[in-house]
PDB file of N, CA and C in Angstrom:
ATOM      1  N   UNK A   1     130.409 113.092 129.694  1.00  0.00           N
ATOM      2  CA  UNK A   1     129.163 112.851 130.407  1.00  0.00           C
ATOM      3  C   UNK A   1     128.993 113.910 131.485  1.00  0.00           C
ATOM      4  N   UNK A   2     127.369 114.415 131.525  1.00  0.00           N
ATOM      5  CA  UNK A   2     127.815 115.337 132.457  1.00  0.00           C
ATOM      6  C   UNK A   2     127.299 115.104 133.932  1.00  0.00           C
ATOM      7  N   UNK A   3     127.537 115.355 134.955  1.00  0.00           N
ATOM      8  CA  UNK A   3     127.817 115.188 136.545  1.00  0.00           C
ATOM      9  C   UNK A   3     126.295 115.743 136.648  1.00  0.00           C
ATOM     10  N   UNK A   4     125.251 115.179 136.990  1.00  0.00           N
ATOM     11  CA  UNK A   4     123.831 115.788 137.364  1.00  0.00           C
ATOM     12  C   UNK A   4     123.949 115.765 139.129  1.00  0.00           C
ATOM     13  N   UNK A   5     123.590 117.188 139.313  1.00  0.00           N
ATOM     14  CA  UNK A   5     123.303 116.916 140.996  1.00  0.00           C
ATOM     15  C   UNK A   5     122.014 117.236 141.150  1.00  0.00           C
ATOM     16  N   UNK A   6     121.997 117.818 142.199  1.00  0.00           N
ATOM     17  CA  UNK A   6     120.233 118.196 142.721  1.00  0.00           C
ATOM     18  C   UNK A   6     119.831 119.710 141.925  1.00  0.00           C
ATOM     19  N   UNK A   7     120.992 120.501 142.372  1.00  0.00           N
ATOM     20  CA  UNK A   7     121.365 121.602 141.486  1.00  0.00           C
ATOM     21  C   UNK A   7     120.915 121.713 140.233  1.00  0.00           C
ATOM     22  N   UNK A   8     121.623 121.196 139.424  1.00  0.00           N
ATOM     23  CA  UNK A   8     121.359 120.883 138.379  1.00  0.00           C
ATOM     24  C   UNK A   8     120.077 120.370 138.085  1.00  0.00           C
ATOM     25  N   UNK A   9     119.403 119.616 137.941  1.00  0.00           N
ATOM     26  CA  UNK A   9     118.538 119.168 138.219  1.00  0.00           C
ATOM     27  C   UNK A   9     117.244 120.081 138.475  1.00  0.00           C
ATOM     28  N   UNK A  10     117.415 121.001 139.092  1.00  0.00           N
ATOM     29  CA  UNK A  10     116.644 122.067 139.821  1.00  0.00           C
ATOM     30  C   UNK A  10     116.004 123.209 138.786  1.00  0.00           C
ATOM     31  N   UNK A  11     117.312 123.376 137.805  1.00  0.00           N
ATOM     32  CA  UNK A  11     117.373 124.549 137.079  1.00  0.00           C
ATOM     33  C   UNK A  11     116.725 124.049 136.009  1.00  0.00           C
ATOM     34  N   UNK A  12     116.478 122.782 135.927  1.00  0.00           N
ATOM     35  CA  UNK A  12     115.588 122.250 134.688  1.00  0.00           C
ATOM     36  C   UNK A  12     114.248 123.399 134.716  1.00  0.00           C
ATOM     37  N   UNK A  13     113.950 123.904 133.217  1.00  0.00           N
ATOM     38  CA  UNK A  13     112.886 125.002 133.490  1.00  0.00           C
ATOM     39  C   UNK A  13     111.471 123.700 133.834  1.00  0.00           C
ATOM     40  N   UNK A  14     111.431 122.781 133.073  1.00  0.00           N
ATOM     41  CA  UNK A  14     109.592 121.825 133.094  1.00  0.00           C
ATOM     42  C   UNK A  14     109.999 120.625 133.698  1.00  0.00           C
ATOM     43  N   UNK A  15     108.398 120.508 133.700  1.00  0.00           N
ATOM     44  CA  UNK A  15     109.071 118.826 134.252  1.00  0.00           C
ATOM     45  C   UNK A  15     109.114 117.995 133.426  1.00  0.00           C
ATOM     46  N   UNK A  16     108.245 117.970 132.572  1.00  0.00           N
ATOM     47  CA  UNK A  16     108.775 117.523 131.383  1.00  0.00           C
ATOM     48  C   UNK A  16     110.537 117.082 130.743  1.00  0.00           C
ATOM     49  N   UNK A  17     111.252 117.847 131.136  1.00  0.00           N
ATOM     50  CA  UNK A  17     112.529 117.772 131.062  1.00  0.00           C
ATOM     51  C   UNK A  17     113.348 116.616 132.172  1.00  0.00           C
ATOM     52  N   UNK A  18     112.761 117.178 133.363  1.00  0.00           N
ATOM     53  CA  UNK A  18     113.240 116.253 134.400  1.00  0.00           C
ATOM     54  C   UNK A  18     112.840 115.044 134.440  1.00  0.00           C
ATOM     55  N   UNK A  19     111.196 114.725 133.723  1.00  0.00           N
ATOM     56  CA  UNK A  19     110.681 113.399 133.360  1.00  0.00           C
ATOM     57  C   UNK A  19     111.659 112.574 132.318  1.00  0.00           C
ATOM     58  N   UNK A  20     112.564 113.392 131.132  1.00  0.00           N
ATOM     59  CA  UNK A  20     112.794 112.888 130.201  1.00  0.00           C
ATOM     60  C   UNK A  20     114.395 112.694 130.652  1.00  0.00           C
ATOM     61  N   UNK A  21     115.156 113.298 131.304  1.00  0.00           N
ATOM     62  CA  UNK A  21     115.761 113.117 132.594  1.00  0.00           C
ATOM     63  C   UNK A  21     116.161 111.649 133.238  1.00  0.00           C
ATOM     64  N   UNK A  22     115.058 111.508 133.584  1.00  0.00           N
ATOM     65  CA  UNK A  22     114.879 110.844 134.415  1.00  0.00           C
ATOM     66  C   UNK A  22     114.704 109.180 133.870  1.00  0.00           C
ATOM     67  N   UNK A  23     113.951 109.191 132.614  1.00  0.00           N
ATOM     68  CA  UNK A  23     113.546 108.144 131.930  1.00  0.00           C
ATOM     69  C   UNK A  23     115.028 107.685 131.291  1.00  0.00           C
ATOM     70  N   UNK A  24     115.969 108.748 130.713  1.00  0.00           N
ATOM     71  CA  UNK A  24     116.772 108.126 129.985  1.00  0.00           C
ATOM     72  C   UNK A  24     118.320 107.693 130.952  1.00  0.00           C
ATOM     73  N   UNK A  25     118.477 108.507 132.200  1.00  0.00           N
ATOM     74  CA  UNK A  25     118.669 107.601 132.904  1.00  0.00           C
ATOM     75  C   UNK A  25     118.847 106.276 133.540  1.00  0.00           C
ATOM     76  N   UNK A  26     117.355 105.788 133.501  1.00  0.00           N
ATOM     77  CA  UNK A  26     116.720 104.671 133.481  1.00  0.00           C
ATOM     78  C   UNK A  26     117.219 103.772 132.651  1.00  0.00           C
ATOM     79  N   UNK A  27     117.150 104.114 131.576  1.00  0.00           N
ATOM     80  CA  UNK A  27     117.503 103.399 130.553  1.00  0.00           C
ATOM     81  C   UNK A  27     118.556 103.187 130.599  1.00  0.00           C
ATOM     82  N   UNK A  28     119.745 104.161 131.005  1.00  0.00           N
ATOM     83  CA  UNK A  28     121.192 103.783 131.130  1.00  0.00           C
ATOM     84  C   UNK A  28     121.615 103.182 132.629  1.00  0.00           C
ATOM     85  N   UNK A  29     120.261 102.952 133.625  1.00  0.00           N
ATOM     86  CA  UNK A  29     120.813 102.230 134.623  1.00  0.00           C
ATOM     87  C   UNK A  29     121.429 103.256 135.276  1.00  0.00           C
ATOM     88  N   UNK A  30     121.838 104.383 135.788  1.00  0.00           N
ATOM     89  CA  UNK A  30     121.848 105.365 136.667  1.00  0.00           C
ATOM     90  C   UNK A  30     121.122 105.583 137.500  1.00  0.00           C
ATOM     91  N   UNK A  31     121.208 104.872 138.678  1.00  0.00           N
ATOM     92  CA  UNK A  31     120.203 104.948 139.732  1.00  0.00           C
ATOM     93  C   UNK A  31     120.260 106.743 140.475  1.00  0.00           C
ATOM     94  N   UNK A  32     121.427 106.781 140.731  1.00  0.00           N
ATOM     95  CA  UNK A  32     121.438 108.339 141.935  1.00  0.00           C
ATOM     96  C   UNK A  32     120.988 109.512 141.035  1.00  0.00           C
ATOM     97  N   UNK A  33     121.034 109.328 139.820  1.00  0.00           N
ATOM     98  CA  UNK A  33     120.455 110.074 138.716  1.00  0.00           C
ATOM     99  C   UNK A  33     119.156 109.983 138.574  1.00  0.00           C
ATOM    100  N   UNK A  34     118.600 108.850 138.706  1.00  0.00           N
ATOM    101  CA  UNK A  34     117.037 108.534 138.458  1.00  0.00           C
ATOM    102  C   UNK A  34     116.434 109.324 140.166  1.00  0.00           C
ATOM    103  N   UNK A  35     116.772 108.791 141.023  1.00  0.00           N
ATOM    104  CA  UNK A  35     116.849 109.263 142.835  1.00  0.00           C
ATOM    105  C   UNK A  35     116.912 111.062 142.495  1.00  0.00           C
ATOM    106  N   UNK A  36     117.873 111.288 142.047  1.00  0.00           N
ATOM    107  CA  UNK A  36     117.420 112.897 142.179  1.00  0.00           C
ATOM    108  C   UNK A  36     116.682 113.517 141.634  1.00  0.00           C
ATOM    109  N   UNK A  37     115.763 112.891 140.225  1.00  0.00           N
ATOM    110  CA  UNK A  37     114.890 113.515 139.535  1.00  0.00           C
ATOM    111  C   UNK A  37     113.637 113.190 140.174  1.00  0.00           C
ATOM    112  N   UNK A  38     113.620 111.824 141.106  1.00  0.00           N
ATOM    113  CA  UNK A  38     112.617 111.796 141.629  1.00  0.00           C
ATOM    114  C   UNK A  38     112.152 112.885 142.548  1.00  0.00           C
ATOM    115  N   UNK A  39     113.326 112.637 143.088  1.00  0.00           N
ATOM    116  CA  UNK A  39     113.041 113.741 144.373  1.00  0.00           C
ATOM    117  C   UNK A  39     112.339 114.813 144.178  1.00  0.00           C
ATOM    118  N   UNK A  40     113.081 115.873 143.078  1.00  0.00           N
ATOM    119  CA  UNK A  40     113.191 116.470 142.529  1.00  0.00           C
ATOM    120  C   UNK A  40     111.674 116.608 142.569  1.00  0.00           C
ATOM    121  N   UNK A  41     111.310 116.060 141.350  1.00  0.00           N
ATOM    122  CA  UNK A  41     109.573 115.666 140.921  1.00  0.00           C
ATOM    123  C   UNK A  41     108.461 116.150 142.088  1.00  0.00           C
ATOM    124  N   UNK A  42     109.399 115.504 143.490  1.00  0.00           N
ATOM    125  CA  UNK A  42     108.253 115.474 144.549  1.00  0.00           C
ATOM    126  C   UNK A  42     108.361 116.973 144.758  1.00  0.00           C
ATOM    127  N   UNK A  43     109.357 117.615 144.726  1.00  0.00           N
ATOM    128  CA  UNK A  43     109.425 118.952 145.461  1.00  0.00           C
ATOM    129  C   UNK A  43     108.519 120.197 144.623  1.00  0.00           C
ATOM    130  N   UNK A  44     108.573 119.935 143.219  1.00  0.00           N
ATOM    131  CA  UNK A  44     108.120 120.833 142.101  1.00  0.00           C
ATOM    132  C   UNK A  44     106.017 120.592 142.800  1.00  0.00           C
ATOM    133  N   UNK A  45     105.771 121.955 142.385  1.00  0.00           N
ATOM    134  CA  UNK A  45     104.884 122.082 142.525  1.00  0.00           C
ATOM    135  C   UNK A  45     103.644 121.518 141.208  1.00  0.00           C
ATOM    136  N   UNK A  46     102.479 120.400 141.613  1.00  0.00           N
ATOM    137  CA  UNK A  46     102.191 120.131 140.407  1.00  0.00           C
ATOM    138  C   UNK A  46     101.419 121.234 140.106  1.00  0.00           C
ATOM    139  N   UNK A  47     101.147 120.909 138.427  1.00  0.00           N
ATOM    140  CA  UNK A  47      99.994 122.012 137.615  1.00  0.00           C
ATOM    141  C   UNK A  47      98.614 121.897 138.145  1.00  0.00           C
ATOM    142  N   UNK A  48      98.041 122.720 138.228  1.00  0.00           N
ATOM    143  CA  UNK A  48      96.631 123.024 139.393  1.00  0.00           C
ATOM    144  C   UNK A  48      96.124 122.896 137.678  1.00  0.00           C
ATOM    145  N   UNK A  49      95.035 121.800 138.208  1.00  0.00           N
ATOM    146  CA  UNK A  49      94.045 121.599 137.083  1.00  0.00           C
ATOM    147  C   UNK A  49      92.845 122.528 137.322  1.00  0.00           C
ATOM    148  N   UNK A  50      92.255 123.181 136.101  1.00  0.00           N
ATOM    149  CA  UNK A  50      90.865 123.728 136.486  1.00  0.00           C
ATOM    150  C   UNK A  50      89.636 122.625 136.400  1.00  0.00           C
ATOM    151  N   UNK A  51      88.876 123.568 137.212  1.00  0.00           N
ATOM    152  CA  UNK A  51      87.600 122.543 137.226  1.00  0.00           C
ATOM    153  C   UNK A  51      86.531 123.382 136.104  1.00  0.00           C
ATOM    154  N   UNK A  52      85.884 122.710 135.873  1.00  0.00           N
ATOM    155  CA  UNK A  52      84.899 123.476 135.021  1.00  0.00           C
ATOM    156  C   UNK A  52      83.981 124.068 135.738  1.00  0.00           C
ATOM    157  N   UNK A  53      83.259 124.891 135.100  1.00  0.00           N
ATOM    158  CA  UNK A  53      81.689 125.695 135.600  1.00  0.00           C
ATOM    159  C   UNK A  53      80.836 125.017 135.259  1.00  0.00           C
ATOM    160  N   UNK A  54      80.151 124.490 136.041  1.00  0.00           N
ATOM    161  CA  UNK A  54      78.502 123.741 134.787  1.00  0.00           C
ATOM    162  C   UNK A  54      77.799 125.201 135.698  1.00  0.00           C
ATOM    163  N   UNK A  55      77.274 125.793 134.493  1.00  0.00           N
ATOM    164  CA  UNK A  55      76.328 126.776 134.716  1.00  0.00           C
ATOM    165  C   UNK A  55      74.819 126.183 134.721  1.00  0.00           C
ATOM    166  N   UNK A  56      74.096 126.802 135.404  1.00  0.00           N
ATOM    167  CA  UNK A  56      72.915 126.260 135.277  1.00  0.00           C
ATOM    168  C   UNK A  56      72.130 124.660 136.285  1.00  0.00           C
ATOM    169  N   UNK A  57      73.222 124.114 136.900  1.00  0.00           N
ATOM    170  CA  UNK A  57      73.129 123.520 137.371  1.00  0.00           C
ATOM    171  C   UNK A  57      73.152 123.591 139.127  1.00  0.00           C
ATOM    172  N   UNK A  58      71.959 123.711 139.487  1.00  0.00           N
ATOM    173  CA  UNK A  58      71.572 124.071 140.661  1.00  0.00           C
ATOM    174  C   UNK A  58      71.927 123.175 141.977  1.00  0.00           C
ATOM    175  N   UNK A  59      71.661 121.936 141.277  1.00  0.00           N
ATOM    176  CA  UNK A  59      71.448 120.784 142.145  1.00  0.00           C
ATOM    177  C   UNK A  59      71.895 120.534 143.390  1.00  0.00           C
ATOM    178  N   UNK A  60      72.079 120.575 144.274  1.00  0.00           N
ATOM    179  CA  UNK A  60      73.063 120.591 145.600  1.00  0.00           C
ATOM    180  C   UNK A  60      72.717 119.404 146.293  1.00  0.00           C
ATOM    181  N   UNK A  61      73.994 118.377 146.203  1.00  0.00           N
ATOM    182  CA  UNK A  61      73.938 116.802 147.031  1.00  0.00           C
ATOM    183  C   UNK A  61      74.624 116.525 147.888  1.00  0.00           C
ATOM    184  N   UNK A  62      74.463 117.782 148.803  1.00  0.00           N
ATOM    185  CA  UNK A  62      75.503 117.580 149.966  1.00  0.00           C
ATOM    186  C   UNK A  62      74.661 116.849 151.243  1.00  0.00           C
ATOM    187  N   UNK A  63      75.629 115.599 151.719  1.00  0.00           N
ATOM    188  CA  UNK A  63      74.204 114.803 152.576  1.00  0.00           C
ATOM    189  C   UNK A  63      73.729 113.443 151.769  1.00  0.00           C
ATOM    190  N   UNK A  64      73.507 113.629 150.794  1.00  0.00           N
ATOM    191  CA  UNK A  64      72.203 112.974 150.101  1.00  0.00           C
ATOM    192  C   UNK A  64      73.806 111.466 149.992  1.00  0.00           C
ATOM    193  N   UNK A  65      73.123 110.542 149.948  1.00  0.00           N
ATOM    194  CA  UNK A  65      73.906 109.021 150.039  1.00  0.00           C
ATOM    195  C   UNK A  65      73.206 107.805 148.662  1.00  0.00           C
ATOM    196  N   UNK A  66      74.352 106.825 147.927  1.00  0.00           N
ATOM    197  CA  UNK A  66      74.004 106.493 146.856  1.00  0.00           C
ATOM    198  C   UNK A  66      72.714 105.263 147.770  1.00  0.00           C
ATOM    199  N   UNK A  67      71.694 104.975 147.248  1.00  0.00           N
ATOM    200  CA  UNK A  67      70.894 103.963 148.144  1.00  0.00           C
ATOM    201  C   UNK A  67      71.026 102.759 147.339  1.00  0.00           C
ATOM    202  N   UNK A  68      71.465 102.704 146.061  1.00  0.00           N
ATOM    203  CA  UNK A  68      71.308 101.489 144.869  1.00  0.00           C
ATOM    204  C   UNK A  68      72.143 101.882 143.716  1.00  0.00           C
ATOM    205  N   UNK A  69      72.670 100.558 143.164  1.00  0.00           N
ATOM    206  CA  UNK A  69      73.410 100.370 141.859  1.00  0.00           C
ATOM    207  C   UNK A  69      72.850  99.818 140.838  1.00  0.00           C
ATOM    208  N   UNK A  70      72.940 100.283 139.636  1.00  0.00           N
ATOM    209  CA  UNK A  70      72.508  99.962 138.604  1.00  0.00           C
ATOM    210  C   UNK A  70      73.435  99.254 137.925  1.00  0.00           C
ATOM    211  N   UNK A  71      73.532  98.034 137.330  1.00  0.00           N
ATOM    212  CA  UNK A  71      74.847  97.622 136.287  1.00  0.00           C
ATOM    213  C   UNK A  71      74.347  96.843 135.000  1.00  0.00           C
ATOM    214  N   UNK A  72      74.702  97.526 134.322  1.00  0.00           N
ATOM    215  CA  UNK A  72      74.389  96.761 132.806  1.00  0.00           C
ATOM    216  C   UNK A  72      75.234  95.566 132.209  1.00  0.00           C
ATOM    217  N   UNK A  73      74.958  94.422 132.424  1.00  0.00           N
ATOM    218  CA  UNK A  73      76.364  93.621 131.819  1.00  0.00           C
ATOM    219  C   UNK A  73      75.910  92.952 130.578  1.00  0.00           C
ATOM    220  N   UNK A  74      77.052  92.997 129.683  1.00  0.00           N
ATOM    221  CA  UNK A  74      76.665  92.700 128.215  1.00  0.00           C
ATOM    222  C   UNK A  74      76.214  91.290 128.183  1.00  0.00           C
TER     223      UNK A  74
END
């Protein structure tokens, strides 16, 4: 079995790895093992999602406030 530290742990290239890590851990009830992947998790930088472009769309609602709800119930 092998000895996971923070180290270790670190050098994982994805997180993906450290997720899977971490889960099977879990499963075996290894808490200080599960604790360092968390950690771990927090320190890794997450993946920067893109936002899209809506081209064409001018609209600018900065200010402007919802005044009413609409709800459709079946």
């Amino acid at each position: 079995m092998i000895e996971w530290t923070a180290e270790k742990i670190a050098q994982l290239k994805t997180v993906e790895e450290v997720k899977s890590l971490r889960d099977n851990a879990a499963k075996r009830r290894i808490v200080n093992v599960v604790n360092l992947c968390e950690a771990d998790l927090r320190l890794r930088k997450p993946p920067q999602v893109r936002q899209a472009r809506l081209e064409g769309i001018g609209e600018i609602r900065t200010g402007q406030y919802v005044s009413e709800f609409h709800f459709v119930c079946p």
